[in-house]
Protein backbone atom coordinates (compact mmCIF):
# COMPACT_ATOMS: atom_id res chain seq x y z
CA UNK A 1 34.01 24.95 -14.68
CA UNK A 2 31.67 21.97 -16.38
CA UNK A 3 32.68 20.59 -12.93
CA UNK A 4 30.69 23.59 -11.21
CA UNK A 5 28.02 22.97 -13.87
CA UNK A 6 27.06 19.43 -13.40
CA UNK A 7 26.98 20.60 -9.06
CA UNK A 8 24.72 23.28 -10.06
CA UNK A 9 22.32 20.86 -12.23
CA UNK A 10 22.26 18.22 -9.79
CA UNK A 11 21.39 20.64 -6.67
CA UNK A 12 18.46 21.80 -8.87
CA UNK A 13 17.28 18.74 -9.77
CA UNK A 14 17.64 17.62 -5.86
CA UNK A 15 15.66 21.04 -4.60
CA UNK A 16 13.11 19.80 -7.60
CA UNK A 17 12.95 16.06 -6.08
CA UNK A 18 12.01 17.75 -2.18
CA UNK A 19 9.34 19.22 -3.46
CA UNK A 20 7.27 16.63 -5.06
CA UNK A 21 6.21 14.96 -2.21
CA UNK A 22 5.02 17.98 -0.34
CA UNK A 23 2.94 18.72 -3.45
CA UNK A 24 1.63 15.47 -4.13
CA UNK A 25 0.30 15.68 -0.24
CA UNK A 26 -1.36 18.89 -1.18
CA UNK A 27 -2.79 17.55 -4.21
CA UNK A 28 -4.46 14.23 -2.48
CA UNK A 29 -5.43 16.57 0.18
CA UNK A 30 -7.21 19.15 -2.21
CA UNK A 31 -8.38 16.54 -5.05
CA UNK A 32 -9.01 13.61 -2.90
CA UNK A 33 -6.30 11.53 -5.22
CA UNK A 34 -3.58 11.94 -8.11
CA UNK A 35 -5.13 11.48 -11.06
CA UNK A 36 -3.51 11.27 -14.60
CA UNK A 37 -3.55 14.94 -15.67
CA UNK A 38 -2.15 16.37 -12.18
CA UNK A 39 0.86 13.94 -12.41
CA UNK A 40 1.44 14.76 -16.13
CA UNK A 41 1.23 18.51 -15.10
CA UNK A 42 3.80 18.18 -12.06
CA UNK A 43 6.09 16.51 -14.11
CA UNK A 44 6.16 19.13 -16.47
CA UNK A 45 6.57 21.89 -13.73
CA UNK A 46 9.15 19.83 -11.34
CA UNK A 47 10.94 18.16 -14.81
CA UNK A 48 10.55 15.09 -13.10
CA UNK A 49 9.39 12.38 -15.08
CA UNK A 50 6.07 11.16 -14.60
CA UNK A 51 7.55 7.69 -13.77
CA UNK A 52 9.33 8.95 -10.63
CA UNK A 53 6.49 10.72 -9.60
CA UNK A 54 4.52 7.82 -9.88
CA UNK A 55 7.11 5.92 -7.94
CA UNK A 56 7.58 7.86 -5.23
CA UNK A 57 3.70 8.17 -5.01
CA UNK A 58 3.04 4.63 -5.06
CA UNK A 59 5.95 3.63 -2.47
CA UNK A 60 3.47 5.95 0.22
CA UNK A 61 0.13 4.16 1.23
CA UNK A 62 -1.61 7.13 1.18
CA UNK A 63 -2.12 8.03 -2.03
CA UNK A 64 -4.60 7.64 -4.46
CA UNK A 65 -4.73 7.19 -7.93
CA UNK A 66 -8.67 7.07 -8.14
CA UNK A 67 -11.23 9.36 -6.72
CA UNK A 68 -12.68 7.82 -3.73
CA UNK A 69 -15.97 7.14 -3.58
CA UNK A 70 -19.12 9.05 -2.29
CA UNK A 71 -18.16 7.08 0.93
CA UNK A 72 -14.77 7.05 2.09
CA UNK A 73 -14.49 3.99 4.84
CA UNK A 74 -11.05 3.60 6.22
CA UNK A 75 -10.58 0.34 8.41
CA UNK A 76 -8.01 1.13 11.20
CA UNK A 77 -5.54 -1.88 11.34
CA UNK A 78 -3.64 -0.76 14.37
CA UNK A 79 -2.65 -3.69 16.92
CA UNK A 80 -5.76 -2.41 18.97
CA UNK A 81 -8.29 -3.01 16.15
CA UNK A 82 -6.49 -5.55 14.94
CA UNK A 83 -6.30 -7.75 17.85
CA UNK A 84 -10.42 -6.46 18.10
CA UNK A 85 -11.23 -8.34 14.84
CA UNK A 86 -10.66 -5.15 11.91
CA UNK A 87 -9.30 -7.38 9.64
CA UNK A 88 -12.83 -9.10 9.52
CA UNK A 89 -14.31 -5.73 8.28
CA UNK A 90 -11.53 -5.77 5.21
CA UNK A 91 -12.59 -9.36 4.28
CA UNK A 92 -16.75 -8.56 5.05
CA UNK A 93 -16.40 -6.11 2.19
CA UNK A 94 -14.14 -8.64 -0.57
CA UNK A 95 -16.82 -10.99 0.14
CA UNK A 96 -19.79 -9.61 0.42
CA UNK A 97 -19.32 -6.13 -1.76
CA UNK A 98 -16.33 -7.30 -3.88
CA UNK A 99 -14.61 -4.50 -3.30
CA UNK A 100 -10.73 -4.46 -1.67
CA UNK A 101 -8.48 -2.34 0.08
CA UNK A 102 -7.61 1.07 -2.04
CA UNK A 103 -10.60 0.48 -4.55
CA UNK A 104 -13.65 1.91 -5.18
CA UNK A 105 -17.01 0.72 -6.39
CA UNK A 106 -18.09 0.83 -9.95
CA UNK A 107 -20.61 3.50 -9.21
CA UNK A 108 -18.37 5.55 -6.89
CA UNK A 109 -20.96 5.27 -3.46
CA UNK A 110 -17.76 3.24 -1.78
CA UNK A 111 -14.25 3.23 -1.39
CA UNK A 112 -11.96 1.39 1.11
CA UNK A 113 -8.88 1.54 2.62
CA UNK A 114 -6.72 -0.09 5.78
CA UNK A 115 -5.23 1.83 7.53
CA UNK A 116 -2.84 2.21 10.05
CA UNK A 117 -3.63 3.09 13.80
CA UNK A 118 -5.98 6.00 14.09
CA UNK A 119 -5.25 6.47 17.84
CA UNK A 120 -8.80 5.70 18.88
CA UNK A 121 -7.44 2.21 20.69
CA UNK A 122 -9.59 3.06 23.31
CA UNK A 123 -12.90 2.36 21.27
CA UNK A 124 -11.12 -0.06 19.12
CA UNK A 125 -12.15 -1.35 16.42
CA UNK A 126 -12.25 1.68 15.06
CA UNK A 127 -13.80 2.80 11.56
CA UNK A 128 -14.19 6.36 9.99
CA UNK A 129 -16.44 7.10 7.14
CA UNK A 130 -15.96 10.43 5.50
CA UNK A 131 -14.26 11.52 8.89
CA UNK A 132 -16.46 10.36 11.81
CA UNK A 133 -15.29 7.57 13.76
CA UNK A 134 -17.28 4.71 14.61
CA UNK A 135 -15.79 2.50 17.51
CA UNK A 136 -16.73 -0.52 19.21
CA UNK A 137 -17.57 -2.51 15.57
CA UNK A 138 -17.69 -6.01 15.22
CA UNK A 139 -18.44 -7.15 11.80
CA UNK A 140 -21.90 -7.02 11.73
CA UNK A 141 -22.01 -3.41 13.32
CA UNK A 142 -19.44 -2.93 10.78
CA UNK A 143 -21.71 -4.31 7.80
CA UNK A 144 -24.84 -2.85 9.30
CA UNK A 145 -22.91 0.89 8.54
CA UNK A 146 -22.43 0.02 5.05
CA UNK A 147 -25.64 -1.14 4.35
CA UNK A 148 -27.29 2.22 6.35
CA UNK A 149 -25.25 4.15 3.87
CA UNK A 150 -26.60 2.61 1.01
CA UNK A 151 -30.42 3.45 2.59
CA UNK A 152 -32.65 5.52 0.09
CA UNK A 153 -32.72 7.80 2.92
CA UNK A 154 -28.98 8.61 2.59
CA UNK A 155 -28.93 11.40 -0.66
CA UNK A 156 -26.54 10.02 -3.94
């Protein structure tokens, strides 16, 4: 019988486990990332510790544990983009803005992330901000976007 109850506990805690990453999609999807509070509240609903949940959510590249900033730019670092000179966007912005791949500025106007291919090899280099692609950069294209987003004209 304990034999039966152990099965029974570990099946739960298994059905538990599937879950989390489905909701920790729908989380980054609804709240942009995972912050502190939403893993501590999971954990207490799934009984997962927060520990595995920060595990599994870390092993996955798309996940956030900040809020991304006003101005989401994603560098696609597909072979296409890659071969077209998108790493030179990643390395523009450590240089020149200080900021790296999965963090966000101080003030929250940027954040940046590499990612992988985007399926726009066609216009490659490819780079989306907020969700429209730009295509055809080369690095100063590339750094010419950034710095139109930080125009007055743009709203904060």
């Amino acid at each position: 019988m304990a034999v039966n109850t152990a099965d029974a506990v570990q099946q739960r805690s298994r059905e538990r486990r599937k879950s989390l990453l489905p909701l920790l999609k729908k989380v980054q999807e609804t709240e942009g990332y995972l912050s502190r509070e939403t893993i501590r509240h999971i954990s207490r609903t799934l009984r997962v510790s927060e520990n595995e949940i920060y595990g599994v959510a870390s092993f996955y590249p798309q996940f956030r544990f900040q809020p991304p900033g006003r101005y989401h730019i994603q560098v696609c670092l597909g072979t296409a983009c890659h071969v077209g000179g998108a790493p030179n966007f990643m390395e523009a912005m450590k240089i020149e803005r200080g900021l790296g791949h999965g963090q966000t500025t101080p003030d929250r106007r940027f954040s940046l992330e590499g990612v992988g291919c985007l399926g726009c090899c066609a216009i490659s280099p490819v780079v989306v901000v907020n969700g429209e692609v730009y295509g055809r950069m080369n690095r100063v294209t590339f750094m010419r976007l950034v710095e139109s987003l930080e125009s007055p004209e743009k709203p904060s």
